[in-house]
Protein backbone atom coordinates (compact mmCIF):
# COMPACT_ATOMS: atom_id res chain seq x y z
CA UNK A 1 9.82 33.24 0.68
CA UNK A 2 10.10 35.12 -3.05
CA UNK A 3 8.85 33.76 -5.79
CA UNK A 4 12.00 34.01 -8.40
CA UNK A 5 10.88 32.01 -11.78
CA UNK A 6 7.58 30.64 -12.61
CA UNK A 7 7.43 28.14 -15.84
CA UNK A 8 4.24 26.13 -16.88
CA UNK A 9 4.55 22.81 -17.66
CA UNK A 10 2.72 19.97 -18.27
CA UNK A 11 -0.47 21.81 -17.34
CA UNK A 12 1.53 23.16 -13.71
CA UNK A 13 3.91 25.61 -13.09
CA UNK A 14 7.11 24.91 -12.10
CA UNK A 15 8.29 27.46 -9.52
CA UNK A 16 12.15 28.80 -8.21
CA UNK A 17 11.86 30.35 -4.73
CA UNK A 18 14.52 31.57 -2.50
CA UNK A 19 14.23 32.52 1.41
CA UNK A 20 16.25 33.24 4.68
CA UNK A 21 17.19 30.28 6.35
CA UNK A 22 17.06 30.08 10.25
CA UNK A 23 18.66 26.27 10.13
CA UNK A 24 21.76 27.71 7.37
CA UNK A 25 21.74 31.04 8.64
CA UNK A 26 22.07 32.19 4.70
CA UNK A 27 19.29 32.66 1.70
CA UNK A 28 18.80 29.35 0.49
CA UNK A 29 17.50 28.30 -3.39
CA UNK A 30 14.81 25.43 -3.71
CA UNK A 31 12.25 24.76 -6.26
CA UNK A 32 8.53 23.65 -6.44
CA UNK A 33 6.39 21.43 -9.06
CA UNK A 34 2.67 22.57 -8.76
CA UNK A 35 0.89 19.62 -10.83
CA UNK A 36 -2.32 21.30 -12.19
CA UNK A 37 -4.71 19.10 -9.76
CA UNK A 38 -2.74 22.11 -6.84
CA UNK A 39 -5.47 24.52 -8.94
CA UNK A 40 -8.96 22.31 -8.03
CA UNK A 41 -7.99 21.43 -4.76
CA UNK A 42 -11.37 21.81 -2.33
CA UNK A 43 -11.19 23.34 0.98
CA UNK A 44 -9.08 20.77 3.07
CA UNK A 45 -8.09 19.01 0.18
CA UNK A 46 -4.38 17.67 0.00
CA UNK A 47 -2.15 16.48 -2.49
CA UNK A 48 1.15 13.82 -1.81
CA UNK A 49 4.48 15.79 -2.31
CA UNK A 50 8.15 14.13 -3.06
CA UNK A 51 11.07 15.71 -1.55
CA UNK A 52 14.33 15.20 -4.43
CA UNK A 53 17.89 15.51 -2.75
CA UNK A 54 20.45 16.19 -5.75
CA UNK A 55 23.99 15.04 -5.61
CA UNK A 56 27.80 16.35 -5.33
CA UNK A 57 27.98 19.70 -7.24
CA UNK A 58 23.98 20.28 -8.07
CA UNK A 59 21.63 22.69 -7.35
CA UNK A 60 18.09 22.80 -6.83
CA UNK A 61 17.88 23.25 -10.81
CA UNK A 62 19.16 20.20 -12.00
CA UNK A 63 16.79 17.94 -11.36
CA UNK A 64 14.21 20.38 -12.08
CA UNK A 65 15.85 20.30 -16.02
CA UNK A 66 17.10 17.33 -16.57
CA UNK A 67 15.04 14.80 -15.16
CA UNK A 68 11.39 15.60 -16.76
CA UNK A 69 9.65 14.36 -13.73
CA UNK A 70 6.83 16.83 -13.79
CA UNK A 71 4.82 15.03 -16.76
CA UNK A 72 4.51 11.67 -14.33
CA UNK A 73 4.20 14.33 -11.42
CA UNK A 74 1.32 15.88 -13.38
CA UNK A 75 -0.54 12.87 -14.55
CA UNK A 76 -0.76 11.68 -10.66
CA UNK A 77 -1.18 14.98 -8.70
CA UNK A 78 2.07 14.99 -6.98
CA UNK A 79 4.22 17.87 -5.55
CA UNK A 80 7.75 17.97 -6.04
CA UNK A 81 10.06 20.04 -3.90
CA UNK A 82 13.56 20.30 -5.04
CA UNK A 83 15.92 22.06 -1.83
CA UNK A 84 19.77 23.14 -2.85
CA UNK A 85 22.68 20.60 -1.68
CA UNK A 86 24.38 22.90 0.54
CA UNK A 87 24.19 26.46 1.84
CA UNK A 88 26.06 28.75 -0.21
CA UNK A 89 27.59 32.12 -0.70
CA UNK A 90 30.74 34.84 -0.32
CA UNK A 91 30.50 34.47 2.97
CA UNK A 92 29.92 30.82 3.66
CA UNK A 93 32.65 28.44 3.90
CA UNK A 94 33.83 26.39 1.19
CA UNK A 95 36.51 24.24 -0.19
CA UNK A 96 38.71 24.06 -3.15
CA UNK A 97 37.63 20.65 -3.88
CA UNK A 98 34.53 19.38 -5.37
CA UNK A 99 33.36 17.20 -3.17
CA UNK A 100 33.63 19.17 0.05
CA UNK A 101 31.66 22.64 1.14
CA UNK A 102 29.33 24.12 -1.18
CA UNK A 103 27.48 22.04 -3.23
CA UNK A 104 28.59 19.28 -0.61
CA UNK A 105 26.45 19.52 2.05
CA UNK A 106 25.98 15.68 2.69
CA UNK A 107 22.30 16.09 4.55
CA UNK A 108 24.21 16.18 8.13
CA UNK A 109 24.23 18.75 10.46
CA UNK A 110 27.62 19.85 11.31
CA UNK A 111 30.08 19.93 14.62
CA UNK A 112 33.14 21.13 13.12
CA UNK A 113 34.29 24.40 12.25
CA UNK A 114 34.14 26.02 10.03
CA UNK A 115 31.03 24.31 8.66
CA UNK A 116 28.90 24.37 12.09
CA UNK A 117 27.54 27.54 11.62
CA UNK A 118 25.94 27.12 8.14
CA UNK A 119 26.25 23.26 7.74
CA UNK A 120 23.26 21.94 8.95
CA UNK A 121 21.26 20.34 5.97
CA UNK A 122 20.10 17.47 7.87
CA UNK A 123 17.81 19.70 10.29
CA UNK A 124 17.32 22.15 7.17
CA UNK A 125 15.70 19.61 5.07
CA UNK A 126 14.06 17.41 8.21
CA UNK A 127 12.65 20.86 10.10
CA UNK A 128 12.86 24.19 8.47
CA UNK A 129 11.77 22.90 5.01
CA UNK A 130 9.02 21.19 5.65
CA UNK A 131 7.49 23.78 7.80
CA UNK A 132 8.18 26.34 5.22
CA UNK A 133 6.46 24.58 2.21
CA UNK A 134 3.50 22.78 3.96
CA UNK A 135 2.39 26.77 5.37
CA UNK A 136 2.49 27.63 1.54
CA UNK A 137 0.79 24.27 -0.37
CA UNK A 138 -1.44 22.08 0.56
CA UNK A 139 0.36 19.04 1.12
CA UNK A 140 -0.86 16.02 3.15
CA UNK A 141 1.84 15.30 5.84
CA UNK A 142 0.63 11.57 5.73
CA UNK A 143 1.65 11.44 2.45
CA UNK A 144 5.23 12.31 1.89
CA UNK A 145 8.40 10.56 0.21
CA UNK A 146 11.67 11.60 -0.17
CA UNK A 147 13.88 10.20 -3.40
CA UNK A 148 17.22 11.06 -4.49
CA UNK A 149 20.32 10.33 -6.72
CA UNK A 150 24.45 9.65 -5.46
CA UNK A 151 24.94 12.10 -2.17
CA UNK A 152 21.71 12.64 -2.17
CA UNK A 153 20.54 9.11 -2.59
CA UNK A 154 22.59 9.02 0.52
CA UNK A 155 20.23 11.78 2.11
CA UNK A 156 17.28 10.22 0.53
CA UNK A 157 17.26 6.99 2.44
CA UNK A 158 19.37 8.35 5.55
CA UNK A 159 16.79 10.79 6.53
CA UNK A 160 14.04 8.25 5.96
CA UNK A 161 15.39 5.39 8.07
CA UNK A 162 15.48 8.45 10.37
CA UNK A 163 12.27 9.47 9.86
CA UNK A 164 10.48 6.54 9.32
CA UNK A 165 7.17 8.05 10.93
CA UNK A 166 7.40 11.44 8.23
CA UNK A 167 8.04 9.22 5.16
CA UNK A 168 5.76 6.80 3.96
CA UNK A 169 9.00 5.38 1.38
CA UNK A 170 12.07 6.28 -0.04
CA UNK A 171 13.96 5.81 -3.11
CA UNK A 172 17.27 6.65 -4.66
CA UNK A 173 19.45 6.55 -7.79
CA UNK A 174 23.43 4.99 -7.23
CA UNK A 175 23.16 6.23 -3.72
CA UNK A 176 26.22 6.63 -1.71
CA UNK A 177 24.90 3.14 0.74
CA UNK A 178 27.93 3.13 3.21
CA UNK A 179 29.53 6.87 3.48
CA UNK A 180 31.10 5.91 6.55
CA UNK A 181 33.09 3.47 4.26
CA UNK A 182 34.12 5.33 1.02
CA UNK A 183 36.64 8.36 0.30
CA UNK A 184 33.63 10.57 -0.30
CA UNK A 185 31.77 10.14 2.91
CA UNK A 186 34.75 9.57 4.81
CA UNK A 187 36.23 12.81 3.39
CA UNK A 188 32.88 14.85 4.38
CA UNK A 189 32.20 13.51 7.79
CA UNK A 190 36.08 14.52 9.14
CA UNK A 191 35.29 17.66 8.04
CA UNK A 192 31.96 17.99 8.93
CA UNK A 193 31.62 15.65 11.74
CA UNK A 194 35.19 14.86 13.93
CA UNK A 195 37.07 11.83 13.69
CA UNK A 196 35.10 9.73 15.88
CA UNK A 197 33.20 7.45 13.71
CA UNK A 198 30.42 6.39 16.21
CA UNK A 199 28.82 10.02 14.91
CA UNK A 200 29.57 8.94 11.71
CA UNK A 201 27.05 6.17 12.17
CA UNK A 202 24.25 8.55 12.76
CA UNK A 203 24.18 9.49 9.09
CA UNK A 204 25.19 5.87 7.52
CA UNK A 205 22.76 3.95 5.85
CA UNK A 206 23.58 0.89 6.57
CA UNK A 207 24.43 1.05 10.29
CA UNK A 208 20.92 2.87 10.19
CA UNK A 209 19.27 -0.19 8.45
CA UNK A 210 21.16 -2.85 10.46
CA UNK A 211 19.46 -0.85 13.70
CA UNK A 212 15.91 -0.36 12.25
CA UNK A 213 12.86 -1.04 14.07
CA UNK A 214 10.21 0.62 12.00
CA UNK A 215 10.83 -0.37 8.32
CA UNK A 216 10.20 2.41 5.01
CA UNK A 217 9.69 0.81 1.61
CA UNK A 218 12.47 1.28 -0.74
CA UNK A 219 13.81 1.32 -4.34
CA UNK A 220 17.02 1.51 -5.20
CA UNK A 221 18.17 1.64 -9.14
CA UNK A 222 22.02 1.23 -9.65
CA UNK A 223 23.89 1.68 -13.39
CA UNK A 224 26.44 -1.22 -13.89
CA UNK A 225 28.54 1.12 -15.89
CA UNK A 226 28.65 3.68 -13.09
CA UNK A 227 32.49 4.89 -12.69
CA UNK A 228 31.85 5.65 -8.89
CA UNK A 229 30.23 2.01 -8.31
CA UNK A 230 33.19 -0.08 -6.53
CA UNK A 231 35.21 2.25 -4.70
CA UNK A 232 32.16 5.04 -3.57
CA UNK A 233 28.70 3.54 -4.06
CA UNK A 234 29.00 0.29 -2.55
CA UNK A 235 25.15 -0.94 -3.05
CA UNK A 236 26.36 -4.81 -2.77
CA UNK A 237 26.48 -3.68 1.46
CA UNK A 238 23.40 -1.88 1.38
CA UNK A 239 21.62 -4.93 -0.39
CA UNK A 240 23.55 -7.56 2.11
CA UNK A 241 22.49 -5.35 5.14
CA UNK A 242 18.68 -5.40 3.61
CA UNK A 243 18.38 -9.46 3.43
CA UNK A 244 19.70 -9.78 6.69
CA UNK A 245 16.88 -7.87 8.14
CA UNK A 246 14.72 -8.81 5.48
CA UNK A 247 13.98 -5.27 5.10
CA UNK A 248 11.53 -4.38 2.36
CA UNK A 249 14.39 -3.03 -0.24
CA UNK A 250 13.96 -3.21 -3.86
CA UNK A 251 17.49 -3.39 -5.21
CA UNK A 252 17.80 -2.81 -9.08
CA UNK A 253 20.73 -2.78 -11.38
CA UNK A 254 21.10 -1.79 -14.96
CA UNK A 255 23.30 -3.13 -17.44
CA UNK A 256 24.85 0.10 -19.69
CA UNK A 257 23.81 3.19 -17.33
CA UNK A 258 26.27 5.16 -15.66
CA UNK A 259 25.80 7.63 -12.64
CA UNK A 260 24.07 10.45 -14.56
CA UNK A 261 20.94 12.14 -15.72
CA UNK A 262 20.58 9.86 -18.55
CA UNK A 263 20.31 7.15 -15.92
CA UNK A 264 18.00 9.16 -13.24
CA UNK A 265 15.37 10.31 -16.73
CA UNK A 266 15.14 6.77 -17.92
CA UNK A 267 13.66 5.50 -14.35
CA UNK A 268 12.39 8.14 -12.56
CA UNK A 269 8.79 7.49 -13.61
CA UNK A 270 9.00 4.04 -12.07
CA UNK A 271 10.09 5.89 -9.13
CA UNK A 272 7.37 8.30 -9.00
CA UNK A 273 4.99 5.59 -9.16
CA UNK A 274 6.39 3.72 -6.30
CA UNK A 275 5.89 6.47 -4.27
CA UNK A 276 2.48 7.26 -5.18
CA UNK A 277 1.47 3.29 -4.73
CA UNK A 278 3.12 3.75 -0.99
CA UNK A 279 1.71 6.85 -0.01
CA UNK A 280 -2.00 5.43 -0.95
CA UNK A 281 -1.43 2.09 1.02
């Protein structure tokens, strides 16, 4: 693990690492937000941490510029840890089109080649991560959320419906709720995954949901004016899927906002909050 930028802000430092990644079998990018309660921590002394899971075409940066999380992070002593979407580089498969390859990881671990090899982002983020960044900060393991915005609102609340005994909630921004039914996730899991849709399932949110048995708290915020909201986003099924099961799902939507930053920087407080509240209940 090397340390490759280190910025202070808001009284922390805001940290760029990069290391060699058993899971991805590549270096891998992911960033850190130290709040400054990480520099008065007593001996056995934890903080909560939020893992962010960026979208099609991001990096471990964006959020990291874009979404000024760290002052909220700051004022409530909370780690964020900000992985890369995919593996990447010369030697790591790819595609021509955005929404496949690097930068397109999905948060599944895949079958197919060429993407077996290095394609495993579901194990990266659930396993290898996690092991890598609670031997290096002291984060309470009790006290963890994971949050996310479009493909990886779709690994946000995937993971955690997975995972329901690592996360205490989960929250995402115009997730992708139904991959298994929209040109994006169907696009991903042929390549990644095969053609038989039962695996598909495995990585769906909503089949996930309809199946749950041990329920993580959840806020959703959705932009009315999103372009992607009909034909790829589909949070009307996620929200159906929730009342059915009367899951505990907060389901916002915003009149005006569309899918991007502007959208994620004008909430993502709230969401921070909502996390903190869930990981001191």
């Amino acid at each position: 693990m090397q340390e490759t930028a280190r910025n202070k802000m808001f009284g922390g430092w805001q940290i760029a690492y990069t290391h060699t990644s058993s899971q991805l079998h590549c270096d891998m990018a992911f960033s850190v937000y130290l709040p400054p309660q990480a520099d008065m921590l007593s001996e056995g002394e934890t903080l909560p941490a939020l893992y962010w899971l960026s979208g099609l075409t991001c990096t471990d940066q964006n959020f990291a510029t874009k979404a000024c999380a760290q002052k909220t992070a700051a004022r409530l002593g909370m780690i964020l840890i900000m992985p890369d979407t995919s593996p990447r580089g010369d030697d790591i498969p790819d595609d021509d089109s955005y929404d496949l390859g690097q930068g397109a990881g999905f948060y599944v671990d895949a079958t197919q080649t060429p993407w077996n090899t290095h394609f495993n982002m579901y194990s990266y983020i659930v396993d290898e991560l996690p092991a890598l960044v609670n031997a290096h900060f002291k984060i309470d393991p009790n006290r963890i959320g994971i949050a996310g915005h479009s493909m990886g609102g779709h690994g946000a609340l995937m993971i955690a419906l997975k995972n329901p005994s690592v996360f205490t909630s989960a929250s995402a921004f115009a997730p992708i709720s139904h991959p298994s039914q929209c040109p994006w996730g169907e696009k991903a899991f042929t390549a990644y995954l095969g053609n038989n849709q039962d695996i598909w399932k495995n990585y769906d949110t909503v089949h996930l949901l309809n199946k749950n048995q041990q329920p993580v708290p959840m806020l959703v915020d959705q932009g009315l004016d999103d372009t992607f909201l009909a034909e790829q986003l589909k949070p009307d099924m996620l929200e159906a899927a929730a009342i059915a099961k009367s899951y505990p799902l907060i389901m916002r939507q915003h009149q005006g906002y569309d899918h991007s930053y502007y959208f994620i920087a004008s909430f993502i407080d709230e969401h921070l909050e909502f996390h903190y509240k869930h990981c001191h209940d």
